[in-house]
Protein backbone atom coordinates (compact mmCIF):
# COMPACT_ATOMS: atom_id res chain seq x y z
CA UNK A 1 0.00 0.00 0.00
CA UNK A 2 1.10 3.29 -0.77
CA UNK A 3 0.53 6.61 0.77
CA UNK A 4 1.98 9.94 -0.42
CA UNK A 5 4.56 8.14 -2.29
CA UNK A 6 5.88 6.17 0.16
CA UNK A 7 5.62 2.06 0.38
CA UNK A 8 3.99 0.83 3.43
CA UNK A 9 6.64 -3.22 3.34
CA UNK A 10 4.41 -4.18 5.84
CA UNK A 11 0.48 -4.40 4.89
CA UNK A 12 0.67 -7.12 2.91
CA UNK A 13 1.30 -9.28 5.56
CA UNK A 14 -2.21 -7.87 7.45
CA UNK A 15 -5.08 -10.51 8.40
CA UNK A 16 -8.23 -9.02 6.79
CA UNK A 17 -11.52 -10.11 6.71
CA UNK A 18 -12.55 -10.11 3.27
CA UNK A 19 -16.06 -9.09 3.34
CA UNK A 20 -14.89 -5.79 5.17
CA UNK A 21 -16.80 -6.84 8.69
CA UNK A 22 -16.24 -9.09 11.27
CA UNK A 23 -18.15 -12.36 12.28
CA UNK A 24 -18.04 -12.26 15.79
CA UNK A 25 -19.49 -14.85 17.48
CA UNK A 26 -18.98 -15.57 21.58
CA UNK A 27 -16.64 -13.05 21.65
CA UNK A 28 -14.31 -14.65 18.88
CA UNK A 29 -13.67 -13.56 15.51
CA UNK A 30 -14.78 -15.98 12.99
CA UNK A 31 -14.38 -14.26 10.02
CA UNK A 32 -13.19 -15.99 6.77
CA UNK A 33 -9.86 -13.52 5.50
CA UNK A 34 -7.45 -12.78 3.57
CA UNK A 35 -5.30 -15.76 5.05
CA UNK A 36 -7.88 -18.13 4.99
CA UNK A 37 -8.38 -17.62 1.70
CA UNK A 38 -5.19 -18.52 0.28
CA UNK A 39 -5.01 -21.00 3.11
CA UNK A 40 -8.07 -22.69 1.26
CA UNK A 41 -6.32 -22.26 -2.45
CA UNK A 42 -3.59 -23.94 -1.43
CA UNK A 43 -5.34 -27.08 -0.03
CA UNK A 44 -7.18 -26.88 -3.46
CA UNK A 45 -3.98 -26.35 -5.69
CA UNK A 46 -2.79 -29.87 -3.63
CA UNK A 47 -6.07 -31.47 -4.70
CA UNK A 48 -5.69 -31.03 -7.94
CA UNK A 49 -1.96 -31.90 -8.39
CA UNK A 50 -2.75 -34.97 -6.70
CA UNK A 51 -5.45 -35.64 -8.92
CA UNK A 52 -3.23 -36.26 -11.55
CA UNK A 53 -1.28 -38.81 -9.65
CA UNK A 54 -4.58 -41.31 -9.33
CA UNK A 55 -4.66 -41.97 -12.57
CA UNK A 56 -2.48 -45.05 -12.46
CA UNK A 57 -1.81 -45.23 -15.82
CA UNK A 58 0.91 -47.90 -17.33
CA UNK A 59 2.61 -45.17 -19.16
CA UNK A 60 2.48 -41.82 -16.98
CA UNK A 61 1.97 -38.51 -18.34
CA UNK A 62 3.61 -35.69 -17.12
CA UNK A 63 1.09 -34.24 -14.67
CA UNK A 64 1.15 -38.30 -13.17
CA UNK A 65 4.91 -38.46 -13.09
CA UNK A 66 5.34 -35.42 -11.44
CA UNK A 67 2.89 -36.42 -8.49
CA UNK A 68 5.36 -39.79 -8.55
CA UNK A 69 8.37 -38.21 -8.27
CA UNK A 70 6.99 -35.92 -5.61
CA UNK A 71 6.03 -38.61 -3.48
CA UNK A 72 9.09 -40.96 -4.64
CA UNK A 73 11.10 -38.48 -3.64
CA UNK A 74 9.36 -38.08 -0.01
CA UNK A 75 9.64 -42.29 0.30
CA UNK A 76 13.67 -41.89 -0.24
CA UNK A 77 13.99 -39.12 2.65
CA UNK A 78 11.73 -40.82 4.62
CA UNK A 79 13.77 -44.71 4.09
CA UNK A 80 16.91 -43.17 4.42
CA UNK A 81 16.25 -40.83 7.85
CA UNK A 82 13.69 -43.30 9.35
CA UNK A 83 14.43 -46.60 8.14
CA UNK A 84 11.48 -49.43 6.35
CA UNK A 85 8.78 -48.25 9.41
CA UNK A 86 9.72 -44.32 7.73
CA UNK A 87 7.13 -45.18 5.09
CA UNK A 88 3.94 -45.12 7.18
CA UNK A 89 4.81 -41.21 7.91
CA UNK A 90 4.83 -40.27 4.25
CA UNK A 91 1.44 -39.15 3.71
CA UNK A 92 1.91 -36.49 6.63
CA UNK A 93 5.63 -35.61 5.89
CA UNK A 94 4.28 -35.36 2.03
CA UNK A 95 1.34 -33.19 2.96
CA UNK A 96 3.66 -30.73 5.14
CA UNK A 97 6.03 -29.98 2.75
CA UNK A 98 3.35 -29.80 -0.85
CA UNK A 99 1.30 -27.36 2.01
CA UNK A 100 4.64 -25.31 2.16
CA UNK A 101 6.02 -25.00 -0.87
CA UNK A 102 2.18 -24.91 -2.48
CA UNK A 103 1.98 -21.27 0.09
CA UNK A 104 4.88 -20.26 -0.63
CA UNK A 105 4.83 -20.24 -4.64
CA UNK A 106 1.33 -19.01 -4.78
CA UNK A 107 2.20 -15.73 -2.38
CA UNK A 108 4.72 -15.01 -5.24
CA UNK A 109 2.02 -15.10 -8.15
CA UNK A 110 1.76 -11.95 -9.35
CA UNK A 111 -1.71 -10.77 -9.47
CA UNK A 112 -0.44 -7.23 -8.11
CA UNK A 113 -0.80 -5.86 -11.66
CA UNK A 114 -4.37 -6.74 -11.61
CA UNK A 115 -6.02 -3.51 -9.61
CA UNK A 116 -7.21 -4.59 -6.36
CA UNK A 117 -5.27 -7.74 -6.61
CA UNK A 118 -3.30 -8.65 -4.03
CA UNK A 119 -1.43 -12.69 -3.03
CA UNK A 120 -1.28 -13.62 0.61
CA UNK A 121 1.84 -15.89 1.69
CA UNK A 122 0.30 -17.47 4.47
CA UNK A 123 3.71 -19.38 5.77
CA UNK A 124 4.82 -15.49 6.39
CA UNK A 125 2.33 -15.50 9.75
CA UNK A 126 4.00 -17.50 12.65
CA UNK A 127 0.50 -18.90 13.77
CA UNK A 128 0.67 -20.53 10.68
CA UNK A 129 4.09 -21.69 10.50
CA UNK A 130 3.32 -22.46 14.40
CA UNK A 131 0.70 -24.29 13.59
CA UNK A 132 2.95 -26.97 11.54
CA UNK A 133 5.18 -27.31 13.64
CA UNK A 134 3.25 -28.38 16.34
CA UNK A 135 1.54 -30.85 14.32
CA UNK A 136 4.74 -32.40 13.60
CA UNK A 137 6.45 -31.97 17.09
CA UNK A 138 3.28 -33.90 18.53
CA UNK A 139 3.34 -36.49 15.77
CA UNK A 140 6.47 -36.94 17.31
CA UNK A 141 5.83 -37.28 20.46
CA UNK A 142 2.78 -39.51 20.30
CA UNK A 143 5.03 -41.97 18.32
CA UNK A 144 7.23 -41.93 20.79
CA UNK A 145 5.45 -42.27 23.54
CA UNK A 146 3.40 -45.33 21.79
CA UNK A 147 6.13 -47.21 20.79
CA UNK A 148 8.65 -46.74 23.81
CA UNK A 149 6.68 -45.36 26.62
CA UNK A 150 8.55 -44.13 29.63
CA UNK A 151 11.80 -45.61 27.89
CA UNK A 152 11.27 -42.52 25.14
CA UNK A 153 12.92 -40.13 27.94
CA UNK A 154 16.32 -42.05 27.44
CA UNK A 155 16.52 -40.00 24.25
CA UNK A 156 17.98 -36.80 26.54
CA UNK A 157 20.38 -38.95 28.28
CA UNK A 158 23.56 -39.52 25.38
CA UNK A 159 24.48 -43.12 25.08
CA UNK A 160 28.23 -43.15 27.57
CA UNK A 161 27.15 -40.15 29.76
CA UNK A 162 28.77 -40.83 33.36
CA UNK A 163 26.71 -41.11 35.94
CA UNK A 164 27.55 -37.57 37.58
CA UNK A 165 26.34 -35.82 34.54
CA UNK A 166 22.98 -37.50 33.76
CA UNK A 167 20.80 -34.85 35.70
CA UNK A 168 22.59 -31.87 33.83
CA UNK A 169 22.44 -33.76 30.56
CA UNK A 170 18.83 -34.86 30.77
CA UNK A 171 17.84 -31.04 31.58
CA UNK A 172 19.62 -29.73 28.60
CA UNK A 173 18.62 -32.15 26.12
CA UNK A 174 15.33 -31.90 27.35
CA UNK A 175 15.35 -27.85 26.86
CA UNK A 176 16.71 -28.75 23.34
CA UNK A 177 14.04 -30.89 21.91
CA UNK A 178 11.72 -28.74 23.66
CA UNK A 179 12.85 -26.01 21.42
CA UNK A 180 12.54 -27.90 18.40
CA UNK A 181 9.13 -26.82 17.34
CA UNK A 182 9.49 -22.83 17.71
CA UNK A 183 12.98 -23.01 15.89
CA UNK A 184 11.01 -24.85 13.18
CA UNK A 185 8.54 -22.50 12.88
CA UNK A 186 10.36 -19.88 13.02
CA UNK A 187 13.02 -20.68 10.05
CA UNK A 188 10.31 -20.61 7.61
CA UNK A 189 8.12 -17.74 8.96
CA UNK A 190 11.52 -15.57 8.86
CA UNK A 191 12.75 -17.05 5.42
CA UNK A 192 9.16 -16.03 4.03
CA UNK A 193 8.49 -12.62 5.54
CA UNK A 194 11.98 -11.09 4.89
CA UNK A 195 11.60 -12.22 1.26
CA UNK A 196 8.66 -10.37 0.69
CA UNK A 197 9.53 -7.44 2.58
CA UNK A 198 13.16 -6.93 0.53
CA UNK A 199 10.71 -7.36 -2.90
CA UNK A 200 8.25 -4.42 -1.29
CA UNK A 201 11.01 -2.60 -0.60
CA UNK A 202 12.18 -2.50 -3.93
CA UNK A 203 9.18 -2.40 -5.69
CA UNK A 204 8.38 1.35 -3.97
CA UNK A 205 11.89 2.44 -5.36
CA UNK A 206 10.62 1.19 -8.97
CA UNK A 207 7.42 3.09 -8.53
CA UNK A 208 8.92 6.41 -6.98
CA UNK A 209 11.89 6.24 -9.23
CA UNK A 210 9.73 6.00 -12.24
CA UNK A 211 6.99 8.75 -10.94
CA UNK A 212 10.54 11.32 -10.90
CA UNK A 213 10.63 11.48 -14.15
CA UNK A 214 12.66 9.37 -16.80
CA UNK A 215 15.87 10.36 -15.84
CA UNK A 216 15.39 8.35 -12.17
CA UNK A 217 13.63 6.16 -13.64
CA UNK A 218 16.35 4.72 -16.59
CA UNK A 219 19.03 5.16 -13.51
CA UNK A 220 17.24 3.50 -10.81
CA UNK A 221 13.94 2.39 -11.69
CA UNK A 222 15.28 0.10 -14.27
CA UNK A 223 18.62 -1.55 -12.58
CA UNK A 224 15.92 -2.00 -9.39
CA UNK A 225 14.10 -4.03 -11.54
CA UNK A 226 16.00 -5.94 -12.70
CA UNK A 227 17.26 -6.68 -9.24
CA UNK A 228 13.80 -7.57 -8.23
CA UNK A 229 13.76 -10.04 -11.16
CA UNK A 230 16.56 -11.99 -10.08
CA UNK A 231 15.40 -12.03 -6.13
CA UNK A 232 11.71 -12.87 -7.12
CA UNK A 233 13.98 -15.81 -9.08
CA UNK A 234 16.02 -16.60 -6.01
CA UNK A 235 12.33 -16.53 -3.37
CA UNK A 236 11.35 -19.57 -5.69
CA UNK A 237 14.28 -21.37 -4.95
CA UNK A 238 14.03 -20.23 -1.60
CA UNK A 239 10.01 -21.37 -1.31
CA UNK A 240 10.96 -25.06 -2.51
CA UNK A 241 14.39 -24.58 0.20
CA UNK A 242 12.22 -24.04 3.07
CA UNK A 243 9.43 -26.72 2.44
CA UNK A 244 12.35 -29.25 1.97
CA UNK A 245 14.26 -28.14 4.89
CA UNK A 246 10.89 -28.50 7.51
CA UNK A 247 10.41 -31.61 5.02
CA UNK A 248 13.63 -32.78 6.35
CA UNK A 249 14.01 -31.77 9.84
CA UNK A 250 10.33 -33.32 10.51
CA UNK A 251 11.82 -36.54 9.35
CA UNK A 252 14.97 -36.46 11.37
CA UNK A 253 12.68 -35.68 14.51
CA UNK A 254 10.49 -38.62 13.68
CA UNK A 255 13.67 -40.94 14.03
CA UNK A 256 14.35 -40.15 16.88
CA UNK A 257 10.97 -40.72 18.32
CA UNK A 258 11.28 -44.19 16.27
CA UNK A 259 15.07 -45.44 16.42
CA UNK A 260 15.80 -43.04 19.92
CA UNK A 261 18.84 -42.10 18.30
């Protein structure tokens, strides 16, 4: 949003409800926003792709190999981190990171040049990001806790630890898985948000520069965008990054809830 020239980096990252008024109901805001929305186009963007994945054609198209390589490529991390019992988590692991990277392409489209348009990154709001990362931190712990019990606690005492240090050990491993899912959620909420704010930034020295006059705009408007080309090039690579590195870290978590390594 601009006012008076200037760039406000910052609103498009605001909640809004879309129909301009809030459904408040027992106090709490129900209203369906900005977020939500692209929350929802996202979960539809995943139905479709997978929808070219049931085909189960002999000879795969495109659209169907795609899907397979997608989820072949989930199956290796998931084998090679986990082990054979790795494959029953695929379907979540899978889900987390097509939900990511799905969010995170889509609040790059660039519907800006439509008036009144506007794309939402929803992984840029730590709720959300939050959000995932608790669902995978509990996954983790109720596999744990089902498959070891009370023996899942030996995971914060290190395999060799003399006796003296177990106490201080167990506390500080403890504090570090503990911290696991806010450090989770917080990589990719940071990753996303300072992205977008860097492209905002210089996309109001684009417009300004070319609202000068043609002079500014030839000497700064036009290196600027180029600049902004090549960034808006490196936030893809950094939207499939992120997906593959919560991808990655929820399956190295879910080891050692299986394996207690």
């Amino acid at each position: 949003m601009a006012h008076g020239g200037k760039i406000d980096p910052m609103h498009q990252f605001t909640v809004e409800p879309l129909f301009g008024q809030h459904l408040m109901v027992g106090g709490y805001d129900l209203s369906f926003t900005n977020s939500a929305l692209w929350m929802v186009l996202t979960l539809v963007g995943l139905w479709v792709f997978m929808l070219g994945g049931m085909k189960r054609q002999l000879v795969p198209g495109r659209w169907q190999a795609a899907v397979e390589s997608v989820t072949g490529f989930i199956t290796g991390m998931m084998h090679a981190n986990i082990g054979p019992e790795g494959r029953r988590f695929v379907p979540l692991v899978f889900s987390l990171f097509m939900f990511i990277l799905l969010s995170n392409i889509l609040g790059l489209a660039p519907i800006g040049v439509v008036p009144g348009g506007h794309a939402f990154t929803s992984t840029s709001h730590f709720t959300v990001t939050g959000t995932l990362a608790v669902l995978a931190f509990g996954t983790v712990l109720v596999v744990g806790f089902a498959k070891h019990g009370f023996h899942f606690f030996s995971l914060f005492v290190p395999h060799g630890t003399p006796v003296v240090m177990i106490p201080l050990m167990f506390v500080i491993e403890l504090l570090s898985f503990m911290i696991r899912p806010f450090s989770l959620a917080l990589r990719l909420f940071v990753a996303m948000t300072a992205g977008h704010i860097l492209l905002k930034v210089l996309a109001g020295f684009v417009i300004n520069a070319s609202a000068a006059g043609i002079g500014y705009g030839v000497l700064v408007g036009l290196p600027t965008f180029v600049l902004m080309v090549g960034i808006s090039a490196l936030e893809l690579l950094v939207c499939a990054i992120q997906a593959y590195v919560f991808a990655l870290l929820t399956s190295l978590y879910l080891n050692d809830a299986v394996n207690l390594h």
